[in-house]
N, C-alpha and C. Protein backbone atom coordinates (compact mmCIF):
# COMPACT_ATOMS: atom_id res chain seq x y z
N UNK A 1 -30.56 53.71 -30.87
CA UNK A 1 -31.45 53.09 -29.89
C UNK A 1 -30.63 52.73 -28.65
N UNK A 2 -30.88 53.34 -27.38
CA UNK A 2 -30.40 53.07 -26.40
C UNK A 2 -30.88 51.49 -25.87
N UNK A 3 -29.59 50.86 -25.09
CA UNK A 3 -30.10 49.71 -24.51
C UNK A 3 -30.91 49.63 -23.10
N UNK A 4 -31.87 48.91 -23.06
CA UNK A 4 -32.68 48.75 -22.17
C UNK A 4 -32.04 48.18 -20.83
N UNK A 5 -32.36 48.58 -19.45
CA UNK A 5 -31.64 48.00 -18.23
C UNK A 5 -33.14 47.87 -17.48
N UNK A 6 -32.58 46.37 -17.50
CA UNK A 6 -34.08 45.39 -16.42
C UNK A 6 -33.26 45.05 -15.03
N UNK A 7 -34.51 45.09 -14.26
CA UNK A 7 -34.12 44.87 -12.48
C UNK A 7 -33.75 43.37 -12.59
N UNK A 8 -33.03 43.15 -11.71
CA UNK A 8 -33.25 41.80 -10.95
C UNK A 8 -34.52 40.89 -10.83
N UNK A 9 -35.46 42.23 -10.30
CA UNK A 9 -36.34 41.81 -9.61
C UNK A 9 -37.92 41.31 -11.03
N UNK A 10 -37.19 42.22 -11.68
CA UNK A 10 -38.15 41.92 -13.00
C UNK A 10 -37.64 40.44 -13.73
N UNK A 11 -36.15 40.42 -13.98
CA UNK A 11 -36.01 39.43 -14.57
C UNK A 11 -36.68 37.74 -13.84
N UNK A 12 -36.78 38.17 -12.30
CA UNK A 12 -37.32 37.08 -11.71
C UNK A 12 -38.24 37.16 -12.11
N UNK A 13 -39.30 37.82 -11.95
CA UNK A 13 -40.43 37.69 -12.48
C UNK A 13 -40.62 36.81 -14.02
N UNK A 14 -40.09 37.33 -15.16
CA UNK A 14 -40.14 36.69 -16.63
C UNK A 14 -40.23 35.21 -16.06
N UNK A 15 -38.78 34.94 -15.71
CA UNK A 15 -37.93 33.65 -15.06
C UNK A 15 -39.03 32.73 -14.73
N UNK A 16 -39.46 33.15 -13.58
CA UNK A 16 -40.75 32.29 -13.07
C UNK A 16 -41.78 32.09 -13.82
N UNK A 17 -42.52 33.07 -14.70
CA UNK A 17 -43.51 33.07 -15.91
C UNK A 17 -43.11 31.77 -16.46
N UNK A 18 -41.92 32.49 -17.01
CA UNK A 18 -41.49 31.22 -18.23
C UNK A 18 -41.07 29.20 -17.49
N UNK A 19 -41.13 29.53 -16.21
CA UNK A 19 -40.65 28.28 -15.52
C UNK A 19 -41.92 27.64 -15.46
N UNK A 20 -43.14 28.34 -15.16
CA UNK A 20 -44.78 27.67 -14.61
C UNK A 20 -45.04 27.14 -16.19
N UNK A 21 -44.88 27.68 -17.46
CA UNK A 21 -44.74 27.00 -18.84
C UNK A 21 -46.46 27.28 -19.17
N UNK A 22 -47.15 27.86 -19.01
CA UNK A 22 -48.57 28.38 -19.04
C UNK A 22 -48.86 29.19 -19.84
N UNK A 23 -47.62 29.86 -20.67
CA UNK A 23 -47.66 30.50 -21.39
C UNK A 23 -46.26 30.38 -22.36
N UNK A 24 -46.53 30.60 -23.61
CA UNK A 24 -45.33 30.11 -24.42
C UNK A 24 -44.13 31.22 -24.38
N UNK A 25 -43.11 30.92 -24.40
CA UNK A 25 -41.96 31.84 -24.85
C UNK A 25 -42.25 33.02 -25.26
N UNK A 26 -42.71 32.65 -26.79
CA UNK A 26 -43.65 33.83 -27.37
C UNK A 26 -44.20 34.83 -27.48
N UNK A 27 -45.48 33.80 -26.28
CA UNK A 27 -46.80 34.58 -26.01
C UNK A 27 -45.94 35.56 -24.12
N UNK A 28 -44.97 34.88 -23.79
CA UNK A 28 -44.18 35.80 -22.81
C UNK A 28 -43.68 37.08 -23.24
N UNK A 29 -42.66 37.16 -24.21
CA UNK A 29 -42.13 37.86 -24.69
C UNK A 29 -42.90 39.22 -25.17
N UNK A 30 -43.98 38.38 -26.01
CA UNK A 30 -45.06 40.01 -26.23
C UNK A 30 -45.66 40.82 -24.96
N UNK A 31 -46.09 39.92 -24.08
CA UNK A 31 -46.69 40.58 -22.96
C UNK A 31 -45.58 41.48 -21.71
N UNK A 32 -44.28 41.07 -21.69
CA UNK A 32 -43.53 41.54 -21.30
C UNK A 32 -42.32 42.72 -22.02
N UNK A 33 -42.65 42.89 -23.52
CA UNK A 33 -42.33 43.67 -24.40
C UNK A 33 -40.94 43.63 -24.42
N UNK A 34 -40.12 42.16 -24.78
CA UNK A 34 -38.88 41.86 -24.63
C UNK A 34 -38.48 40.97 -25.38
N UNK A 35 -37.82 40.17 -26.44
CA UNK A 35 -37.30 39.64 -26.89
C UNK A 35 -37.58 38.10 -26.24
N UNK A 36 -37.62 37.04 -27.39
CA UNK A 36 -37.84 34.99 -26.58
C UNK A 36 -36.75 34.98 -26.05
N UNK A 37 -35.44 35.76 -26.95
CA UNK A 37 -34.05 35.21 -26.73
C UNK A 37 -33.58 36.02 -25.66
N UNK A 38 -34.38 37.16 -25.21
CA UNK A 38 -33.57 37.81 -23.70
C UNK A 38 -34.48 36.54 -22.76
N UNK A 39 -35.65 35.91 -22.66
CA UNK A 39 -36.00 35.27 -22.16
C UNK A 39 -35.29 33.50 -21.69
N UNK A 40 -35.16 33.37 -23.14
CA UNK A 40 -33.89 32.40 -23.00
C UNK A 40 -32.61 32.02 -22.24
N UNK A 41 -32.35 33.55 -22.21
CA UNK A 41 -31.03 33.50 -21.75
C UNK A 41 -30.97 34.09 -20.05
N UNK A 42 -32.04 34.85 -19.65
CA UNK A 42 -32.15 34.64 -18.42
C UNK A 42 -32.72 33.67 -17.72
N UNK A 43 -33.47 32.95 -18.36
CA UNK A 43 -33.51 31.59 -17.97
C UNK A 43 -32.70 30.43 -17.76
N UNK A 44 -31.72 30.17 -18.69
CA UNK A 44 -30.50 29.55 -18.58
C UNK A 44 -29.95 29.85 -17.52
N UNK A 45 -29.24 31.40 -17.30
CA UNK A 45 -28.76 31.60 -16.12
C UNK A 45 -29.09 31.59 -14.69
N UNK A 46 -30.40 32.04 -14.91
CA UNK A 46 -31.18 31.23 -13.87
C UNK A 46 -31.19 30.07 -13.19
N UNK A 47 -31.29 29.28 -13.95
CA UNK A 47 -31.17 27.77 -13.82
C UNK A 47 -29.41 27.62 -13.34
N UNK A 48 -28.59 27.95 -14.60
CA UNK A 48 -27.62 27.62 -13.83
C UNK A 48 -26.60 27.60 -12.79
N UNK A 49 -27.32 28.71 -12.15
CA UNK A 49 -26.77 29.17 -10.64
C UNK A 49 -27.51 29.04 -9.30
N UNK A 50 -28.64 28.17 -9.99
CA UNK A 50 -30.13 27.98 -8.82
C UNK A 50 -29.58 27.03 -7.53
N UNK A 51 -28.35 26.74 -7.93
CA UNK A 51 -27.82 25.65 -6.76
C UNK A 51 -27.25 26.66 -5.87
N UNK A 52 -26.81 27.52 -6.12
CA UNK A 52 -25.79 28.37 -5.24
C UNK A 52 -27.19 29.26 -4.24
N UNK A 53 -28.34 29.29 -4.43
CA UNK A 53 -29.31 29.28 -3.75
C UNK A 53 -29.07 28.57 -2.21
N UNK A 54 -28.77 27.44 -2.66
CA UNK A 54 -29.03 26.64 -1.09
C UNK A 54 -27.66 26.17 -0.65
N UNK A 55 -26.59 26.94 -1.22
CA UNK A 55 -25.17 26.17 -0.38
C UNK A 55 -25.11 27.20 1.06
N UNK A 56 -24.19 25.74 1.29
CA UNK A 56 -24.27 26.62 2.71
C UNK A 56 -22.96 27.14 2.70
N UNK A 57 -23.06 28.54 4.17
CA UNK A 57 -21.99 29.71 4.09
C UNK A 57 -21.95 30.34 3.14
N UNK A 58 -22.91 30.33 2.07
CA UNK A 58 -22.42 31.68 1.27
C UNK A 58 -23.61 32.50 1.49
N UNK A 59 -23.43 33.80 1.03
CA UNK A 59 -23.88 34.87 1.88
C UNK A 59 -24.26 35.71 0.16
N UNK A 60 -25.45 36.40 0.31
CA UNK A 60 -26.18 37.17 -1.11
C UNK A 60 -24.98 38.56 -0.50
N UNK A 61 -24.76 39.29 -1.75
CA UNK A 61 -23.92 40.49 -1.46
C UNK A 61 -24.89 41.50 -0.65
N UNK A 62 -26.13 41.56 -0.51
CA UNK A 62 -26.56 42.47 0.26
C UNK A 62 -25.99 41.92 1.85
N UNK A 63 -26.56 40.93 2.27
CA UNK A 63 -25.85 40.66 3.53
C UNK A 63 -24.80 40.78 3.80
N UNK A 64 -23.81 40.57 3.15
CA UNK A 64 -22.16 40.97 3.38
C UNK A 64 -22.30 42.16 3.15
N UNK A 65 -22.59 43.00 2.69
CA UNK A 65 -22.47 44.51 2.76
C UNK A 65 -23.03 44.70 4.23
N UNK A 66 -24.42 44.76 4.48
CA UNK A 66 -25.05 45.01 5.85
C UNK A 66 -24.22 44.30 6.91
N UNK A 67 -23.59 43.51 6.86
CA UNK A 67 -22.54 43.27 8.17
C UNK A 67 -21.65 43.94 8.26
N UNK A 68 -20.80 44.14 7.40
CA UNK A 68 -19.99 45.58 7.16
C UNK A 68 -20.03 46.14 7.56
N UNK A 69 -21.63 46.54 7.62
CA UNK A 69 -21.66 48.20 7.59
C UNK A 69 -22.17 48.41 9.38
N UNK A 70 -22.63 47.37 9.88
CA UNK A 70 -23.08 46.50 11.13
C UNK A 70 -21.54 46.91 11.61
N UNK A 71 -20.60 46.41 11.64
CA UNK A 71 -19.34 46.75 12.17
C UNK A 71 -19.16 47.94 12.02
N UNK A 72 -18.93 48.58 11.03
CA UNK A 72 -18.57 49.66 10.80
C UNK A 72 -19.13 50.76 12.08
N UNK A 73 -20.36 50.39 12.30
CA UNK A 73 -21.38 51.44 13.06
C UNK A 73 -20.84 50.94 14.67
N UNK A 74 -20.45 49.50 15.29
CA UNK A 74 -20.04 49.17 16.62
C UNK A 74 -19.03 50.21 17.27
């Protein structure tokens, strides 16, 4: 059985599901056809990097790439 590779953009999605609490772990997991405990654990991480959201001067790697590449092209 090959392992499964989820987006970013999906795992936000679960993330937020499971954050609004409207639906159980559970009842997430079946509808998203994924494991409580992959849910778990992107949630945790979620959470525990949600601060680095709002510091200031740091920069998401897409933006530091696109400035880069912004120079690169001057």
């Amino acid at each position: 059985m090959t392992r499964r590779k989820f987006t970013s953009k999906f795992k936000t999605k679960v993330v937020l599901e499971a954050l609004k609490e409207r639906q159980t772990i559970k009842e997430l997991a079946q509808k998203f056809e994924i494991t409580p405990q992959q849910i778990n654990t992107w949630k945790r991480d979620f959470l525990k990097d949600a601060d680095t959201v709002f510091s200031k001067g740091s920069k998401s790697k897409k933006s530091e790439e696109e400035e880069k590449k912004d120079q690169l092209l001057m």
